[in-house]
PDB file of N, CA and C in Angstrom:
ATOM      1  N   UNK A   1      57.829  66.724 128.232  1.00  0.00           N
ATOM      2  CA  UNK A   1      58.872  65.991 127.568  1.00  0.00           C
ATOM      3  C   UNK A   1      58.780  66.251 126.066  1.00  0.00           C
ATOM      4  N   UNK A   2      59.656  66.498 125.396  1.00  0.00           N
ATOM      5  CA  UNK A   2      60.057  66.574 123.851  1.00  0.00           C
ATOM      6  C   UNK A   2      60.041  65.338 123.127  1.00  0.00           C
ATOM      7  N   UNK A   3      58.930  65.092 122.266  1.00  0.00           N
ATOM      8  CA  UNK A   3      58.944  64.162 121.173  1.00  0.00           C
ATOM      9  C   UNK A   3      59.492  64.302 120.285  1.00  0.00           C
ATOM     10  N   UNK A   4      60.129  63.710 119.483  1.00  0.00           N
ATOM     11  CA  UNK A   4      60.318  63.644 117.585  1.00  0.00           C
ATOM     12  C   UNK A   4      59.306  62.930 116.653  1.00  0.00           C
ATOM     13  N   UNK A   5      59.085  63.625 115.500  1.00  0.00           N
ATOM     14  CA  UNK A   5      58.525  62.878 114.829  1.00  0.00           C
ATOM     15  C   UNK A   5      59.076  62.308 113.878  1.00  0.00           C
ATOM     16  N   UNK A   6      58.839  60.812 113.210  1.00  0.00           N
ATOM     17  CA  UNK A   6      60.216  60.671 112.144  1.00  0.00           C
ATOM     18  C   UNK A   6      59.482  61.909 110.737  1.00  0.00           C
ATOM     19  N   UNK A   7      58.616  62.338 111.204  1.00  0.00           N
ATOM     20  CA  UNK A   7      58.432  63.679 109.911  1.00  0.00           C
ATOM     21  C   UNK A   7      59.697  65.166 109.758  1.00  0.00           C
ATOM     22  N   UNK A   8      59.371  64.884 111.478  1.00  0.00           N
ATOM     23  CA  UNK A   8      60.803  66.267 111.855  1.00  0.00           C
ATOM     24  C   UNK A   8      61.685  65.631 111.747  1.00  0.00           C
ATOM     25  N   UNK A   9      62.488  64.791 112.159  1.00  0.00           N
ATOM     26  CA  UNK A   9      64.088  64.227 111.584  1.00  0.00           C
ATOM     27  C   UNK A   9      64.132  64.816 110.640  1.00  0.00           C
ATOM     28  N   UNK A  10      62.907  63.689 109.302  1.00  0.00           N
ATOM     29  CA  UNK A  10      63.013  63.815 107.905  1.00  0.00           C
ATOM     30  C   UNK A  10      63.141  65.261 107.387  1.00  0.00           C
ATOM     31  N   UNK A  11      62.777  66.261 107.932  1.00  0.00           N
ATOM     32  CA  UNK A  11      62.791  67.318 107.732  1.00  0.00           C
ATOM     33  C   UNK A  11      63.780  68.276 108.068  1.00  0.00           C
ATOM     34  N   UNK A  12      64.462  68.093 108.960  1.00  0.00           N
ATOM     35  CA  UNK A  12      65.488  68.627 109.650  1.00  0.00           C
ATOM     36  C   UNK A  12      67.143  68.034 108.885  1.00  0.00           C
ATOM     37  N   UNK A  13      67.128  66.470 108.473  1.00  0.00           N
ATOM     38  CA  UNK A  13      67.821  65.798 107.344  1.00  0.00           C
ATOM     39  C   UNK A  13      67.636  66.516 106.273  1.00  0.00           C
ATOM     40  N   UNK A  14      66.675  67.058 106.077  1.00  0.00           N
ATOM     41  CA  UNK A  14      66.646  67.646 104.861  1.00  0.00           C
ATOM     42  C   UNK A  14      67.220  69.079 104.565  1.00  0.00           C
ATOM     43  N   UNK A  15      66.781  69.796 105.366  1.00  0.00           N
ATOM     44  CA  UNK A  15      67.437  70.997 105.919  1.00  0.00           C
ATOM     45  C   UNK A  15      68.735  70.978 105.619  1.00  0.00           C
ATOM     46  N   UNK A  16      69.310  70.064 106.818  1.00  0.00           N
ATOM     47  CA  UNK A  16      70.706  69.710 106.923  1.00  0.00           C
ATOM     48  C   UNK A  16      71.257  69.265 105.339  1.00  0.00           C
ATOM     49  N   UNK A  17      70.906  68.652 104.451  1.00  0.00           N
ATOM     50  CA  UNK A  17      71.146  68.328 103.182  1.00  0.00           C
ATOM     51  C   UNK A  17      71.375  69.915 102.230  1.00  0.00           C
ATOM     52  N   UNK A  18      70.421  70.594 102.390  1.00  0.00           N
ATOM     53  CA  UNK A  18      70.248  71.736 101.627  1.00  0.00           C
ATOM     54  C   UNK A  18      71.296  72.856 101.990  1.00  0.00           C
ATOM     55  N   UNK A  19      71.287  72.642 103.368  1.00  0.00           N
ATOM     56  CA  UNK A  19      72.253  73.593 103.955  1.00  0.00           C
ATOM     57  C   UNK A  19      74.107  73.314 103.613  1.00  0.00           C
ATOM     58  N   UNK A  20      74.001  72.006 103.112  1.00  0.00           N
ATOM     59  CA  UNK A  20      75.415  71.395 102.906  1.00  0.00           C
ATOM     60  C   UNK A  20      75.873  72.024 101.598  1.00  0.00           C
ATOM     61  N   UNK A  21      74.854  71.248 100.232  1.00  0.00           N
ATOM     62  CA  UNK A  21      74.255  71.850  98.962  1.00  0.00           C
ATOM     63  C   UNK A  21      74.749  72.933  98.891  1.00  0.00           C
ATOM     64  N   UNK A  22      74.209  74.255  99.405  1.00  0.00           N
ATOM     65  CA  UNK A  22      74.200  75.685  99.292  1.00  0.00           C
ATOM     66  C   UNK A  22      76.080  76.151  99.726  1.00  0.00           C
ATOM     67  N   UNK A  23      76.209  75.261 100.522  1.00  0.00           N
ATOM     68  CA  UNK A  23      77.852  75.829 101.046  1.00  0.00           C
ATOM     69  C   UNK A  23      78.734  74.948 100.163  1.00  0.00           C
ATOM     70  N   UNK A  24      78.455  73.888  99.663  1.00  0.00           N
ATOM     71  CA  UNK A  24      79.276  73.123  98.099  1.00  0.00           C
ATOM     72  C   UNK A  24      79.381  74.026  97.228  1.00  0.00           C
ATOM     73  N   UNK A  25      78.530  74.602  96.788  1.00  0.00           N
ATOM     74  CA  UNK A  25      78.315  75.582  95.829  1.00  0.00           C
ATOM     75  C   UNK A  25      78.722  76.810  95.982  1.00  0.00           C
ATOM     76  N   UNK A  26      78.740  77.178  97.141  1.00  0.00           N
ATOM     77  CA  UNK A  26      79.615  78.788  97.607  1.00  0.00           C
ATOM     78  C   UNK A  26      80.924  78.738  97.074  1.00  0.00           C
ATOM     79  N   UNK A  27      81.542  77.638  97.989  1.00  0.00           N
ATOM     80  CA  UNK A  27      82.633  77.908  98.099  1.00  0.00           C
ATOM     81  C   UNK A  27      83.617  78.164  96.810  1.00  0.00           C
ATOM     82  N   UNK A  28      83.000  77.048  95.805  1.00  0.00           N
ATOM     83  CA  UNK A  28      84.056  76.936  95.286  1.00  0.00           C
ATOM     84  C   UNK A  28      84.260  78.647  94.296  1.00  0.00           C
ATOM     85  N   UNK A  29      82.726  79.410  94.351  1.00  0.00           N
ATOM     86  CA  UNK A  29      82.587  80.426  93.663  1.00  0.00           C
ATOM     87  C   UNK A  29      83.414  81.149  94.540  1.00  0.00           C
ATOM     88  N   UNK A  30      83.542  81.670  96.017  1.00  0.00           N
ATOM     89  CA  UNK A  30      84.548  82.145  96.758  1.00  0.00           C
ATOM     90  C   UNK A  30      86.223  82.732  96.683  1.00  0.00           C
ATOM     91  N   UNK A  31      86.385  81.074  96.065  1.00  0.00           N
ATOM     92  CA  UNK A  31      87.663  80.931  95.842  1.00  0.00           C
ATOM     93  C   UNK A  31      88.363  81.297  94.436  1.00  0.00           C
ATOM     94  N   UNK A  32      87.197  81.034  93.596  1.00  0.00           N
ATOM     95  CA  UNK A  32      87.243  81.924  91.933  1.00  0.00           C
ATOM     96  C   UNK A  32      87.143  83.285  92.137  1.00  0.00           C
ATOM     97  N   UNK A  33      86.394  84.021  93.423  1.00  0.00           N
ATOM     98  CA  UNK A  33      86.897  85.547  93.143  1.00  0.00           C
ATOM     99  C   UNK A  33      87.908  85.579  93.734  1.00  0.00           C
ATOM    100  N   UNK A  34      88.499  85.069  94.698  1.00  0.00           N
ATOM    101  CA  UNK A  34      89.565  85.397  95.396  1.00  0.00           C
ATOM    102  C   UNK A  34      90.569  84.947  94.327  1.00  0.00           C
ATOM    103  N   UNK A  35      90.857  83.777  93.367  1.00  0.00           N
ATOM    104  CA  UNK A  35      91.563  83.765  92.215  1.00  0.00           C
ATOM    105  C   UNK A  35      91.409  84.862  91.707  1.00  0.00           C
ATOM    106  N   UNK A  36      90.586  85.564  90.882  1.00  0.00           N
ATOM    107  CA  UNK A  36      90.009  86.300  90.028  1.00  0.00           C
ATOM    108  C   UNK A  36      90.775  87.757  90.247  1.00  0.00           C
ATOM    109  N   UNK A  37      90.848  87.990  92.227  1.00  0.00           N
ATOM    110  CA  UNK A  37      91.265  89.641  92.471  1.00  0.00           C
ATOM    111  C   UNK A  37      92.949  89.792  92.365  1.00  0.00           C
ATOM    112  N   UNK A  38      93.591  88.434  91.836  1.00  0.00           N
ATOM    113  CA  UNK A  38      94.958  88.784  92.186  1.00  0.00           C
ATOM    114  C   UNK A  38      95.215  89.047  90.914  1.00  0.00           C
ATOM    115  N   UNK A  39      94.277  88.821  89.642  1.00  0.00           N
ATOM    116  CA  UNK A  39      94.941  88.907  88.332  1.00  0.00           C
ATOM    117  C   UNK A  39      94.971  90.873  87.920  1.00  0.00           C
ATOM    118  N   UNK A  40      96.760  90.390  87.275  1.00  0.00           N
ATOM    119  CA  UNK A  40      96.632  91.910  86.611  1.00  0.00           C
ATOM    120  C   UNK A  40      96.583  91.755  84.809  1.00  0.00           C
ATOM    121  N   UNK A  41      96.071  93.629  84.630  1.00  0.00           N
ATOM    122  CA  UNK A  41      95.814  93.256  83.201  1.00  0.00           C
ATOM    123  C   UNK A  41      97.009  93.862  82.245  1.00  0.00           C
ATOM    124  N   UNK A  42      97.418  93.100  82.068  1.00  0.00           N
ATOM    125  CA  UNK A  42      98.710  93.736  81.157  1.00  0.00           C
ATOM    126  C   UNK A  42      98.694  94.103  79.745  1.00  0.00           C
ATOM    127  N   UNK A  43      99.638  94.608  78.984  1.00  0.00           N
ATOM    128  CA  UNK A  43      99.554  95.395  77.782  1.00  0.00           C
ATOM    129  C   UNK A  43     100.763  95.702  77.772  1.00  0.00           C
ATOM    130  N   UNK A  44     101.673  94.966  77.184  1.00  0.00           N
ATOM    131  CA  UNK A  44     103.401  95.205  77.332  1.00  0.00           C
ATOM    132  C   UNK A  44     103.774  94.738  76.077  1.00  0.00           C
ATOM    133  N   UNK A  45     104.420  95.574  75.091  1.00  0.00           N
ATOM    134  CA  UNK A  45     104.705  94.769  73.860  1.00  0.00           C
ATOM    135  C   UNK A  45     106.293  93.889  73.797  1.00  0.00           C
ATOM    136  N   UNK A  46     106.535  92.809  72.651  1.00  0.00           N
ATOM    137  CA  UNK A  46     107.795  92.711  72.548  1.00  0.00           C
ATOM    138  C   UNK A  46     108.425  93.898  72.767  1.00  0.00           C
ATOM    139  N   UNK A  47     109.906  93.437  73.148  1.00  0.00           N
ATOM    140  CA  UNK A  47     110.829  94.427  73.181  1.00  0.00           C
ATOM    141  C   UNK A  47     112.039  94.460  73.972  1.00  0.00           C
ATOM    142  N   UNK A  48     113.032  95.535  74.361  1.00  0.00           N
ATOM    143  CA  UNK A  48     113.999  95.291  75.107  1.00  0.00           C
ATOM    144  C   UNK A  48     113.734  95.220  76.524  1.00  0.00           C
ATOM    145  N   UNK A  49     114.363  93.870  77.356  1.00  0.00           N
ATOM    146  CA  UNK A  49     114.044  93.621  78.701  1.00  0.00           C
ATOM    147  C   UNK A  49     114.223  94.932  79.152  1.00  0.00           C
ATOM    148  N   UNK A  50     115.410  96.230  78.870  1.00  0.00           N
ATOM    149  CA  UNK A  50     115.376  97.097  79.946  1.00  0.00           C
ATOM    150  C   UNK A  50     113.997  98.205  79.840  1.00  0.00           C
ATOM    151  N   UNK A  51     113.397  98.434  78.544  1.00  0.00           N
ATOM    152  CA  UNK A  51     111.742  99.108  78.642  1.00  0.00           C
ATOM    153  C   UNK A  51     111.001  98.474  79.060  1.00  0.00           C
ATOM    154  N   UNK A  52     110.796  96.633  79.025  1.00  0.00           N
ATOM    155  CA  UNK A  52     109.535  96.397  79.042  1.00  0.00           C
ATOM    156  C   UNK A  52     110.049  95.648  80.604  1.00  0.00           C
ATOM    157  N   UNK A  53     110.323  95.979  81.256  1.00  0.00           N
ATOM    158  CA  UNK A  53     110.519  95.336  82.964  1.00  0.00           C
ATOM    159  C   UNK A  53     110.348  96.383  83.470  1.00  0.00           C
ATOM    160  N   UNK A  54     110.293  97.716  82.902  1.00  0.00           N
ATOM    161  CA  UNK A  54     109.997  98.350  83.907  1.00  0.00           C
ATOM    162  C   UNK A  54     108.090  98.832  83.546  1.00  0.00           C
ATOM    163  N   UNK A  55     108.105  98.627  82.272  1.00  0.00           N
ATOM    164  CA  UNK A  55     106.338  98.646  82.260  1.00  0.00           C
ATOM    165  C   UNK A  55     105.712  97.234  82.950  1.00  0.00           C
ATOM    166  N   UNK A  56     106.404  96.295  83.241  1.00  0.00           N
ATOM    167  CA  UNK A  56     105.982  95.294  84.014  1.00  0.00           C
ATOM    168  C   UNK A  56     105.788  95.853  85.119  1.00  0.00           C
ATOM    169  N   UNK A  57     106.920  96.451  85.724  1.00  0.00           N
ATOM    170  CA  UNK A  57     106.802  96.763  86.960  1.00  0.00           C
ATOM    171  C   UNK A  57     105.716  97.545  87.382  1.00  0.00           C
ATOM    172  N   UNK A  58     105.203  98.751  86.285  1.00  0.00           N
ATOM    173  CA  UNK A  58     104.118  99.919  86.393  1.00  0.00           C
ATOM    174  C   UNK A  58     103.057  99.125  86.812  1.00  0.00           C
ATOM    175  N   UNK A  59     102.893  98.423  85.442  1.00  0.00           N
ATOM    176  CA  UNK A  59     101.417  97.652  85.402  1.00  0.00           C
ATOM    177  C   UNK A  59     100.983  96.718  86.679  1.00  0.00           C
ATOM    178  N   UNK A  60     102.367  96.159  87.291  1.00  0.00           N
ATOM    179  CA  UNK A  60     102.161  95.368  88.262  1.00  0.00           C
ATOM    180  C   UNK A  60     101.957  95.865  89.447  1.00  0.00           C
ATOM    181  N   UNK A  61     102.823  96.602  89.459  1.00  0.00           N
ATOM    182  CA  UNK A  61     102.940  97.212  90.826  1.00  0.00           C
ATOM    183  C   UNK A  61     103.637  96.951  91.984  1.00  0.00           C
ATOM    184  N   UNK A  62     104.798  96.418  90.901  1.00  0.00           N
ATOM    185  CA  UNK A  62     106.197  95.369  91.600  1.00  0.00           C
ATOM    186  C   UNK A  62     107.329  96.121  91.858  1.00  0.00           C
ATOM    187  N   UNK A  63     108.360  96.059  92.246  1.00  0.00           N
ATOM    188  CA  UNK A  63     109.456  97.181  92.573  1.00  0.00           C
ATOM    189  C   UNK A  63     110.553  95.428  91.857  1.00  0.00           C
ATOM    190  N   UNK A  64     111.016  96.312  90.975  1.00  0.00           N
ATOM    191  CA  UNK A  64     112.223  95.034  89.830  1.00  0.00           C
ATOM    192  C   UNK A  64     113.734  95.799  90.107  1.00  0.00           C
ATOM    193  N   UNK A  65     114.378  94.771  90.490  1.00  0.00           N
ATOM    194  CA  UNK A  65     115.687  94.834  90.263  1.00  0.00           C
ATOM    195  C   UNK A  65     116.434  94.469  89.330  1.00  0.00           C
ATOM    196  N   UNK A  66     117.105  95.173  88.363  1.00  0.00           N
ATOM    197  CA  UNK A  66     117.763  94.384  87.055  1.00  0.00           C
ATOM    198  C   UNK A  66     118.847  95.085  86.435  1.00  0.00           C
ATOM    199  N   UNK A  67     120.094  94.601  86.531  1.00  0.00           N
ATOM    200  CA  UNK A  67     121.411  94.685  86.288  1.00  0.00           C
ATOM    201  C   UNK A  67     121.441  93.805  84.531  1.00  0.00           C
ATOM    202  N   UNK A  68     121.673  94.525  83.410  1.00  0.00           N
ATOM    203  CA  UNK A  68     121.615  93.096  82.352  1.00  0.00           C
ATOM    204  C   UNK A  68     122.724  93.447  81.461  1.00  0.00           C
ATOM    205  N   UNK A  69     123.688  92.588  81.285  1.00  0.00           N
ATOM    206  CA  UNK A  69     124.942  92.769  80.478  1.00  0.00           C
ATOM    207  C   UNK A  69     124.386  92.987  78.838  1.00  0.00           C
ATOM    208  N   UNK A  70     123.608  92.343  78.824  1.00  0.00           N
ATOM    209  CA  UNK A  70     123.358  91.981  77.293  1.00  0.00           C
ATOM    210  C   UNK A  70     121.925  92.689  76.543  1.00  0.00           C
ATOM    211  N   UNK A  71     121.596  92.896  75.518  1.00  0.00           N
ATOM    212  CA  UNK A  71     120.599  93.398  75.119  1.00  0.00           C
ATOM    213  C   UNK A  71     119.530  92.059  74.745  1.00  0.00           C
ATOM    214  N   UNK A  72     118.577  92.276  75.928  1.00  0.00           N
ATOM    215  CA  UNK A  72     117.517  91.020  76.022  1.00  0.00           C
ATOM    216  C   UNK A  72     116.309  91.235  75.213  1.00  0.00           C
ATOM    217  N   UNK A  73     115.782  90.697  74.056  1.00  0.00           N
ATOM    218  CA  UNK A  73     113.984  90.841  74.056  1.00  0.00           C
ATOM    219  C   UNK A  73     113.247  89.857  74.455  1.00  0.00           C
ATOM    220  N   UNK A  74     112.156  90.811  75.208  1.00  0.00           N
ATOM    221  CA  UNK A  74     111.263  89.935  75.465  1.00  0.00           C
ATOM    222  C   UNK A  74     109.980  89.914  74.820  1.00  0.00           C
ATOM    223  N   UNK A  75     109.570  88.895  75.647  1.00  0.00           N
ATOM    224  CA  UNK A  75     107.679  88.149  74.468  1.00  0.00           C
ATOM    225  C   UNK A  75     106.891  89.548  75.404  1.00  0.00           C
ATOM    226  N   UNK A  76     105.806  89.572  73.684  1.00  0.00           N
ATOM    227  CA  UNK A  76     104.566  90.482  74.446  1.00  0.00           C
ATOM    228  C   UNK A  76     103.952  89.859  75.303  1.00  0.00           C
ATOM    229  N   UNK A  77     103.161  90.297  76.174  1.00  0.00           N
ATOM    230  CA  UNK A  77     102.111  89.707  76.916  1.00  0.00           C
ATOM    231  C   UNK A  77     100.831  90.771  76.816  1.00  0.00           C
ATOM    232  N   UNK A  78      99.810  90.164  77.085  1.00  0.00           N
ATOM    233  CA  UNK A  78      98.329  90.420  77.079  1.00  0.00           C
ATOM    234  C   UNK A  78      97.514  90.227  77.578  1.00  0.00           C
ATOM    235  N   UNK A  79      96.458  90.909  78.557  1.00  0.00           N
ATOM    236  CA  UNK A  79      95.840  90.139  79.235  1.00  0.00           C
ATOM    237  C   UNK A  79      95.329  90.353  80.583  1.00  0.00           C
ATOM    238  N   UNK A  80      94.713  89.504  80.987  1.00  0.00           N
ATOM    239  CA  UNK A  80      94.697  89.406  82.495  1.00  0.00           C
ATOM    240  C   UNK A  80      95.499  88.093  82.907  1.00  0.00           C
ATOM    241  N   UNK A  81      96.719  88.199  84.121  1.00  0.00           N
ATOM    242  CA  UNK A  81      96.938  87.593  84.417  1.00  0.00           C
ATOM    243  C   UNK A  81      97.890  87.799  86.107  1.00  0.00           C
ATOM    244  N   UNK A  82      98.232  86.614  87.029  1.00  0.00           N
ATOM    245  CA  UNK A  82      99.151  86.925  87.973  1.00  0.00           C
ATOM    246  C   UNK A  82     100.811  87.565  87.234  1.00  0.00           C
ATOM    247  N   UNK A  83     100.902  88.109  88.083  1.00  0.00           N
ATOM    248  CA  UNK A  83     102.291  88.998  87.681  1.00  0.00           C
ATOM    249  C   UNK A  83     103.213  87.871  87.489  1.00  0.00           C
ATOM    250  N   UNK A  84     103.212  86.948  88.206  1.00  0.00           N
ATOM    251  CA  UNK A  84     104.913  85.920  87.815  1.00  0.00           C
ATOM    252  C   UNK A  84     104.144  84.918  86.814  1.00  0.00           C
ATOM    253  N   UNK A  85     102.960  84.978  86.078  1.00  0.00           N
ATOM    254  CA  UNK A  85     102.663  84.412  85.276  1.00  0.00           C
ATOM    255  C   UNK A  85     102.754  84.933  84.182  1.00  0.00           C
ATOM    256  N   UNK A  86     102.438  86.175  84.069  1.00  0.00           N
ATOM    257  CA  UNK A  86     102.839  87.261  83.060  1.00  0.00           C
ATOM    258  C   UNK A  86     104.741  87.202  82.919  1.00  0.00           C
ATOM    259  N   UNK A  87     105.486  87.596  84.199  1.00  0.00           N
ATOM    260  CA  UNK A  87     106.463  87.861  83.803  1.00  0.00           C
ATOM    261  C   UNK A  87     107.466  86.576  83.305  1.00  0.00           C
ATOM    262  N   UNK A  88     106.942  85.145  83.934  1.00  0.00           N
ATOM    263  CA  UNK A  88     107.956  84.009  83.218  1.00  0.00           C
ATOM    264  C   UNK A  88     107.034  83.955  81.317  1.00  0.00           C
ATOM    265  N   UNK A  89     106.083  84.672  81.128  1.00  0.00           N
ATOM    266  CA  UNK A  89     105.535  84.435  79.465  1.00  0.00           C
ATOM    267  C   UNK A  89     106.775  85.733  79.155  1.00  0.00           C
ATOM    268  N   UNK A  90     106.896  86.529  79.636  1.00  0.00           N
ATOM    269  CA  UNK A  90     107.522  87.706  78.945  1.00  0.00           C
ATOM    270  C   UNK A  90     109.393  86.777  78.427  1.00  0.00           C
ATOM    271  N   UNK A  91     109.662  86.082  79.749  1.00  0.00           N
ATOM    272  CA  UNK A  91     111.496  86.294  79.819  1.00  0.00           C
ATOM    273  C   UNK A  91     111.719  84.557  79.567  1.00  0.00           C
ATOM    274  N   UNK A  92     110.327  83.765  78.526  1.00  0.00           N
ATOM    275  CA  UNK A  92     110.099  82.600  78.239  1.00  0.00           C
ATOM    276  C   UNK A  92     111.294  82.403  77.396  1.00  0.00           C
ATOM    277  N   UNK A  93     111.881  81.464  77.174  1.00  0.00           N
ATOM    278  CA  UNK A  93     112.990  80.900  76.229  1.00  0.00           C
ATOM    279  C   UNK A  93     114.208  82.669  75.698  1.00  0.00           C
ATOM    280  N   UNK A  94     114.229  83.036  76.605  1.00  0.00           N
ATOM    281  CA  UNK A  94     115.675  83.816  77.376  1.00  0.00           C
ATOM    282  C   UNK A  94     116.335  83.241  77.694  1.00  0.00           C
ATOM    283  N   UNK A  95     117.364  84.698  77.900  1.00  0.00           N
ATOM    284  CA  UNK A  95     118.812  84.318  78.826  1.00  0.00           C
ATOM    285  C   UNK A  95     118.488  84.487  80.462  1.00  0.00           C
ATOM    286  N   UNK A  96     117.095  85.535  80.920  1.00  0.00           N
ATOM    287  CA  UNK A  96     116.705  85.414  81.907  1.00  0.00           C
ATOM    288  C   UNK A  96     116.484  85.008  82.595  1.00  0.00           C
ATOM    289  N   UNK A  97     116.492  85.509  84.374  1.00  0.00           N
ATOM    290  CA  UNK A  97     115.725  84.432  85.057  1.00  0.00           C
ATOM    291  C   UNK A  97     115.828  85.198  86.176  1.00  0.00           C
ATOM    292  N   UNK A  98     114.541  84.666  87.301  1.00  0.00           N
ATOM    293  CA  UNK A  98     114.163  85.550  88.384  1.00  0.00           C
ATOM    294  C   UNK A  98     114.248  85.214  89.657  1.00  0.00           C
ATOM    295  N   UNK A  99     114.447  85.914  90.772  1.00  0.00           N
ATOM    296  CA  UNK A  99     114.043  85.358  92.038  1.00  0.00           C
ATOM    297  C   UNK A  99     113.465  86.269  92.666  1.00  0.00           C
ATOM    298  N   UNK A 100     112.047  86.170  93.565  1.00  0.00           N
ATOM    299  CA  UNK A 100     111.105  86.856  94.359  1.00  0.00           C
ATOM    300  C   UNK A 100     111.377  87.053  95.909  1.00  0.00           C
ATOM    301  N   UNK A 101     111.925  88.335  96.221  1.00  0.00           N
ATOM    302  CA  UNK A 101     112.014  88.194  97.897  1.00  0.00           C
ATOM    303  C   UNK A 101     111.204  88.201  98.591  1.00  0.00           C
ATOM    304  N   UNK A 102     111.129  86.999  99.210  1.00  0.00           N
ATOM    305  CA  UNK A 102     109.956  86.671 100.272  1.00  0.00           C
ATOM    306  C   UNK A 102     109.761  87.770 100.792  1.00  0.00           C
ATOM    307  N   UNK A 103     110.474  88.883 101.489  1.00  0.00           N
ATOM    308  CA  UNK A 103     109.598  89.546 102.710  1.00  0.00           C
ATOM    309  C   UNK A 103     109.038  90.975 101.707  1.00  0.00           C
ATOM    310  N   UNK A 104     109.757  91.132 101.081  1.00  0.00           N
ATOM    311  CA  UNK A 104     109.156  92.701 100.518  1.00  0.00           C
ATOM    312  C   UNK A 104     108.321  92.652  99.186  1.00  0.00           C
ATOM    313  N   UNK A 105     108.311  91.371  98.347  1.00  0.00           N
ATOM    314  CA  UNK A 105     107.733  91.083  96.866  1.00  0.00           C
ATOM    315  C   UNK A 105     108.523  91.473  95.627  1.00  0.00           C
ATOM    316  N   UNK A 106     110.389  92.008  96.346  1.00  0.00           N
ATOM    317  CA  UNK A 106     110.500  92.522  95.184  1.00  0.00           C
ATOM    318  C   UNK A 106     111.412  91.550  94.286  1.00  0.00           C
ATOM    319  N   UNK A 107     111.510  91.582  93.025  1.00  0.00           N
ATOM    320  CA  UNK A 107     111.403  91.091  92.070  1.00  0.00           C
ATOM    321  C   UNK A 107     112.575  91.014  91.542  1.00  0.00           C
ATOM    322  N   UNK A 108     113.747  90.070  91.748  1.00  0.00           N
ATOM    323  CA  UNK A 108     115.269  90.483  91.032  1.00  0.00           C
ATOM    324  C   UNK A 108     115.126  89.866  89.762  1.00  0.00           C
ATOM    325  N   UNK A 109     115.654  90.373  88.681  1.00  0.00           N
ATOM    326  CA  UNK A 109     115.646  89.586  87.636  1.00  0.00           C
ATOM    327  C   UNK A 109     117.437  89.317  87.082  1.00  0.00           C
ATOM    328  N   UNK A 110     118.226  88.520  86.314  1.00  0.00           N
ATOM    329  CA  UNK A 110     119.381  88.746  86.395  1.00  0.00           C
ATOM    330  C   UNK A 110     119.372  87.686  84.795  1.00  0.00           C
ATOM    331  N   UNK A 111     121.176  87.489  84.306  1.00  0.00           N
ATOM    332  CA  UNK A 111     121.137  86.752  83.334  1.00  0.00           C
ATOM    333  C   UNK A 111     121.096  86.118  83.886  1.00  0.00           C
ATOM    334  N   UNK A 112     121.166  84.384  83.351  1.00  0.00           N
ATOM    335  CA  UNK A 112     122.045  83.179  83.607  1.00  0.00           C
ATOM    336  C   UNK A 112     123.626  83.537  83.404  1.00  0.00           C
ATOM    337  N   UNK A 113     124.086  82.766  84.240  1.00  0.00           N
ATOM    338  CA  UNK A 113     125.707  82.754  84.325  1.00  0.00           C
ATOM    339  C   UNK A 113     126.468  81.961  82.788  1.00  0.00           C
ATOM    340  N   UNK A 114     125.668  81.461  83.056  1.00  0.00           N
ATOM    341  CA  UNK A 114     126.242  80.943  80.830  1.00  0.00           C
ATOM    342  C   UNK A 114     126.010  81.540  80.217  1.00  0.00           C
ATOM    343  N   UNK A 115     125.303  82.624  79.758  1.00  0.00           N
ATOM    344  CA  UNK A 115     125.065  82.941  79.080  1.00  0.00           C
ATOM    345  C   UNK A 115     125.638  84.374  78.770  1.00  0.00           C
ATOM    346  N   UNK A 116     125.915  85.099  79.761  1.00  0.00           N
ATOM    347  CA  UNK A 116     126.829  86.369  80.266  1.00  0.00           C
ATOM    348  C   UNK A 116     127.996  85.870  79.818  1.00  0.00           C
ATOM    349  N   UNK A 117     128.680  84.404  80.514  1.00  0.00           N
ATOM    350  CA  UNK A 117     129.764  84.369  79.781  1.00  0.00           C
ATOM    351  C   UNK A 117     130.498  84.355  78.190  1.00  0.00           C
ATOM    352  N   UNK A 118     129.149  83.838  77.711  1.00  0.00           N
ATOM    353  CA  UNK A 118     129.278  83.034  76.275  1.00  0.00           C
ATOM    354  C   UNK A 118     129.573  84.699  75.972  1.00  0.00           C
ATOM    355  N   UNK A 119     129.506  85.466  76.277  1.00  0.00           N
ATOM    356  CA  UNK A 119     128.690  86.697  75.373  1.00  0.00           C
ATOM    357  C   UNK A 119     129.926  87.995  75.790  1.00  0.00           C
ATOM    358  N   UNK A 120     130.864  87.064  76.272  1.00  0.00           N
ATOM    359  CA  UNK A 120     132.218  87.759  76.655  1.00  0.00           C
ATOM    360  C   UNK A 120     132.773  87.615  76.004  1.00  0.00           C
TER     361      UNK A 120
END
């Protein structure tokens, strides 16, 4: 027959404690590289939306769609960062604005409708 001792519990509690410990501490490092592998590093200066969307696109590795009535500049960006974090700093306080197609990633960018008009 199998005894316990309250030494082995205590010991096996303890185990069990350390073993918890060690996976608290993984994880959250886990999830910082998996943050960490989606960032890109960009290097895009001010300038006109139609040069610098498509060096977005290089650097990213995005396929952009963009039709633009008007002559847009955009903000530099720098850095490491996610691509739609980079690209809403670039088309920040614009006439721009974007939508992402779910199935393929690609990237439409277009004016606002007020603002195309005003500019008629």
């Amino acid at each position: 027959m199998f005894h316990t001792t309250p030494e082995i519990i205590t010991k096996s509690r303890t185990g069990f404690r350390i073993a918890i410990l060690l996976i608290g501490f993984s994880l959250p490092v886990f999830f910082l590289s998996c943050y960490d592998s989606n960032l890109i590093h960009f290097n895009i200066p001010q300038g006109s939306a139609e040069q610098t969307l498509l060096i977005f696109s290089e650097q990213s590795k995005t396929e952009i769609i963009f039709d633009l009535k008007s002559d847009v500049i955009t903000h530099s960006i720098h850095g490491k960062m996610h691509r739609l974090d980079a690209l809403e700093a670039m088309i920040k306080d614009t006439s721009l604005i974007y939508e992402v197609h779910q199935e393929s990633g690609a990237i439409g960018i277009m004016e606002r409708v007020d603002e195309v008009i005003s500019n008629i």
